[in-house]
N, C-alpha and C. Protein backbone atom coordinates (compact mmCIF):
# COMPACT_ATOMS: atom_id res chain seq x y z
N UNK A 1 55.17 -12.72 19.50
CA UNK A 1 55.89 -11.73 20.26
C UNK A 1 54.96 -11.19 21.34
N UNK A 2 55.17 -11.11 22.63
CA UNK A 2 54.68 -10.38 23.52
C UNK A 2 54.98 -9.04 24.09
N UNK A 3 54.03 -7.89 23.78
CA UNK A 3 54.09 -6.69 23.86
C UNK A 3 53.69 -6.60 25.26
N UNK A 4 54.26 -5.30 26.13
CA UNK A 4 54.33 -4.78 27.51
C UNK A 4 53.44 -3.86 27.26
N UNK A 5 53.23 -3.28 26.04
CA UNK A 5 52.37 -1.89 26.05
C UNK A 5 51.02 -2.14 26.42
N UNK A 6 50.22 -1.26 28.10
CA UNK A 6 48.70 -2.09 28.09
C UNK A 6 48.89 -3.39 29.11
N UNK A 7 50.01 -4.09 29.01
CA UNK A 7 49.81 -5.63 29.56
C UNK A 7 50.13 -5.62 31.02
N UNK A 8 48.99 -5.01 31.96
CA UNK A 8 49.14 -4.95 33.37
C UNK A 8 49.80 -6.34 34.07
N UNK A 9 49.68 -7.28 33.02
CA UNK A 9 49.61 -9.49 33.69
C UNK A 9 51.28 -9.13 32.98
N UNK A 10 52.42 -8.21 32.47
CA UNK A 10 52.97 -8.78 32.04
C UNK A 10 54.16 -9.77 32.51
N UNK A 11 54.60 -10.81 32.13
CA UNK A 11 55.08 -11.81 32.78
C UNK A 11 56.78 -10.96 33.09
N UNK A 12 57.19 -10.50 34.22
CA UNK A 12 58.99 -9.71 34.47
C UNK A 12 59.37 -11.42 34.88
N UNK A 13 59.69 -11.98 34.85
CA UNK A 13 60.09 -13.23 35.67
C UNK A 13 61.18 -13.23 34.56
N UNK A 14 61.67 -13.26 33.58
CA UNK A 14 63.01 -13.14 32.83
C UNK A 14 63.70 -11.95 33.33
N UNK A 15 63.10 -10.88 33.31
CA UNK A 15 63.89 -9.78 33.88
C UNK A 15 64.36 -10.04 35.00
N UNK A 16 63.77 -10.47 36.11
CA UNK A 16 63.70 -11.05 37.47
C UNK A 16 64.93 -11.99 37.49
N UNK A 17 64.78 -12.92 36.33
CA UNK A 17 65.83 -14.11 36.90
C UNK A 17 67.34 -13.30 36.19
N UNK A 18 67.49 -12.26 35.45
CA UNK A 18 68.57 -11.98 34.90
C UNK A 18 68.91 -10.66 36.02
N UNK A 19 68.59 -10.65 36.62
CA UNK A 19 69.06 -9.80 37.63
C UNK A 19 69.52 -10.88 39.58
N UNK A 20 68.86 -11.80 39.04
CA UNK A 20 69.16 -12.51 40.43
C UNK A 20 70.53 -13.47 39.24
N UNK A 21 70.63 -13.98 38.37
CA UNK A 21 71.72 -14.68 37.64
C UNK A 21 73.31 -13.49 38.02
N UNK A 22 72.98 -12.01 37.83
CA UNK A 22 73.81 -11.40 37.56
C UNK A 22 74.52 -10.96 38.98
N UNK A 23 73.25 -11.12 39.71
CA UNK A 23 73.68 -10.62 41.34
C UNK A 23 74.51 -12.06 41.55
N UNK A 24 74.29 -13.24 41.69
CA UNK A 24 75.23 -13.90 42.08
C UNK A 24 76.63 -14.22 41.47
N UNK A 25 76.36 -14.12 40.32
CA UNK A 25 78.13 -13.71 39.43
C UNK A 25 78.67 -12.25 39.68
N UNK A 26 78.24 -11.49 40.68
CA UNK A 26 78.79 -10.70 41.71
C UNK A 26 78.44 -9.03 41.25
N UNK A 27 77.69 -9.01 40.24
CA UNK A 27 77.06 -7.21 40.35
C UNK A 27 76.36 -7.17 41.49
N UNK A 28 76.35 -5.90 41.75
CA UNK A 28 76.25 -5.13 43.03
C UNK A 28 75.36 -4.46 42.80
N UNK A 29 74.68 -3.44 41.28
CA UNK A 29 73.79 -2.84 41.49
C UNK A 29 73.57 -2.91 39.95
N UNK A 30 72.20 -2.50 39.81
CA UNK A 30 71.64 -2.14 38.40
C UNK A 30 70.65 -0.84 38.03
N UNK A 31 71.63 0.06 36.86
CA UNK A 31 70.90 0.94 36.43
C UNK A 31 69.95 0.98 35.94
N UNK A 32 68.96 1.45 36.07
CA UNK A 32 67.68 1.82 35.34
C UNK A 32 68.09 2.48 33.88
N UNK A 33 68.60 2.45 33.72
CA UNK A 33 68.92 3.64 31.82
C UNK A 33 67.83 3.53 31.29
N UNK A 34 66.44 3.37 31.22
CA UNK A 34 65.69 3.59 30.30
C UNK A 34 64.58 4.19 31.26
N UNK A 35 63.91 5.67 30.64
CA UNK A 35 62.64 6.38 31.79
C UNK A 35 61.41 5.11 31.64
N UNK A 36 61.23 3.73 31.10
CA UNK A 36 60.46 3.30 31.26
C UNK A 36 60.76 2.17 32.29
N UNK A 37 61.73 1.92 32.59
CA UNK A 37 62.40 0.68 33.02
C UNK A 37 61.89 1.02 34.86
N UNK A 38 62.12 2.19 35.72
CA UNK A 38 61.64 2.40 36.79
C UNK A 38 60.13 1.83 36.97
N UNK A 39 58.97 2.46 36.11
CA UNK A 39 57.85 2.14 36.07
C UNK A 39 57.71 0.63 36.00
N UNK A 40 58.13 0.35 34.94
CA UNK A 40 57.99 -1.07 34.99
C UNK A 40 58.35 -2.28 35.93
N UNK A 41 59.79 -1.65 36.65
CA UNK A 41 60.12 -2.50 38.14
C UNK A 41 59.37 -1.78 38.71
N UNK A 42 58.28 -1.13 39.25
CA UNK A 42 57.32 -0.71 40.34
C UNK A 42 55.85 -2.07 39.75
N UNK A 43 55.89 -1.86 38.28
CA UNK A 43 54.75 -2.35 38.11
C UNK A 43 54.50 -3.83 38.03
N UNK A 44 55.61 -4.39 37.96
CA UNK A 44 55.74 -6.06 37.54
C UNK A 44 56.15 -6.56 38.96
N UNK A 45 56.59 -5.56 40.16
CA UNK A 45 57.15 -5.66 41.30
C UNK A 45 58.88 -6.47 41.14
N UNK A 46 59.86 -6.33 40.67
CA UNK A 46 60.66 -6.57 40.30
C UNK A 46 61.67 -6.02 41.40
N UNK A 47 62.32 -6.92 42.05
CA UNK A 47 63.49 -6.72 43.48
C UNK A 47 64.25 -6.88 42.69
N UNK A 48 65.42 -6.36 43.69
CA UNK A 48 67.07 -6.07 43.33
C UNK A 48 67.41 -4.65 43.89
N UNK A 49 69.13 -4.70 43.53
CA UNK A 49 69.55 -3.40 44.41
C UNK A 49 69.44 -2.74 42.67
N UNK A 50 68.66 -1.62 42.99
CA UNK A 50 68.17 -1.35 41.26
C UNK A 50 68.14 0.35 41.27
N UNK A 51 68.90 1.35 40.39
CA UNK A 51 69.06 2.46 40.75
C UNK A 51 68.30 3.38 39.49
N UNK A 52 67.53 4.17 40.19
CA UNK A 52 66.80 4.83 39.04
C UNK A 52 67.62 6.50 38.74
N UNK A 53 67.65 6.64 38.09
CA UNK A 53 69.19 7.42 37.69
C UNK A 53 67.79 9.01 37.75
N UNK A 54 66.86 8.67 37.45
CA UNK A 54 66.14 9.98 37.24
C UNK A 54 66.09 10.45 39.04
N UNK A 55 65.17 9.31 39.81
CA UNK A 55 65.23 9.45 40.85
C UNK A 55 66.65 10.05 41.73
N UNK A 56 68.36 10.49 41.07
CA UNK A 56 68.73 10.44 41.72
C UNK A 56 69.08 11.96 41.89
N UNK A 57 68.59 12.19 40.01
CA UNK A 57 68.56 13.32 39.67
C UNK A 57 67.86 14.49 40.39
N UNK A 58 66.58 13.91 40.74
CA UNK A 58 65.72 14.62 41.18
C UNK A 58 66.18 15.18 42.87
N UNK A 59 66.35 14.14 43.23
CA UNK A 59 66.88 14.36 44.61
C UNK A 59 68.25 15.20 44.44
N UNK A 60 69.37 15.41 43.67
CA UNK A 60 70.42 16.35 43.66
C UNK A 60 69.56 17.38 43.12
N UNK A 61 68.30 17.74 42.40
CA UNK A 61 68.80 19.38 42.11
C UNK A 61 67.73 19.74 43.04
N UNK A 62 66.93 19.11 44.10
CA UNK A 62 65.95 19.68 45.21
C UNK A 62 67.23 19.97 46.49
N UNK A 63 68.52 19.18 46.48
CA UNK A 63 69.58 19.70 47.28
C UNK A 63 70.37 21.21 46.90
N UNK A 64 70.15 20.75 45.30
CA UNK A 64 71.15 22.11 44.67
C UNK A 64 70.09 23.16 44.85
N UNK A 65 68.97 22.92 44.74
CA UNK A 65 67.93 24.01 45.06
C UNK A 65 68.18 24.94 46.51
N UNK A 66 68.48 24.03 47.86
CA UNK A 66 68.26 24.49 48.90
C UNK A 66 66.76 23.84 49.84
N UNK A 67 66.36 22.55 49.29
CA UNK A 67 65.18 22.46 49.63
C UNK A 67 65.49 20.55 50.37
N UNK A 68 66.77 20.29 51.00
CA UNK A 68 67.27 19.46 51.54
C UNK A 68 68.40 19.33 51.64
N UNK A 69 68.63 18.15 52.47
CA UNK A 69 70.37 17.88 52.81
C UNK A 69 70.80 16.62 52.87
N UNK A 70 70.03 15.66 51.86
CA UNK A 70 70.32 14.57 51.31
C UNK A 70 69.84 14.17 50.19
């Protein structure tokens, strides 16, 4: 079994190909649902139209704050 925990080399190329498999059978976008899953597409460098749900969070309550307008 290959563990991610620590493994800077770890191989995303399955993640990678199940997101390019899924984009051409016609999804449009993919949630992040897990707070580790962002980090890890930054760290394995992992493309796609890919939505980090915290990131979107963050940006609505700095609007609900008053501290932008997008």
């Amino acid at each position: 079994m290959v563990y991610k925990e620590g493994n800077y080399e770890y191989d995303g190329t399955a993640f990678q190909n199940l997101i390019i498999k899924q984009s051409l059978e016609g999804e449009q976008a993919f949630i992040l649902g897990c707070t580790e899953l962002p980090i890890a597409v930054s760290l394995y460098h992992i493309k796609g139209n890919l939505i980090d749900p915290s990131l979107c969070l963050v940006r609505a309550a700095i609007v609900r704050a008053g501290g932008g307008n997008s």
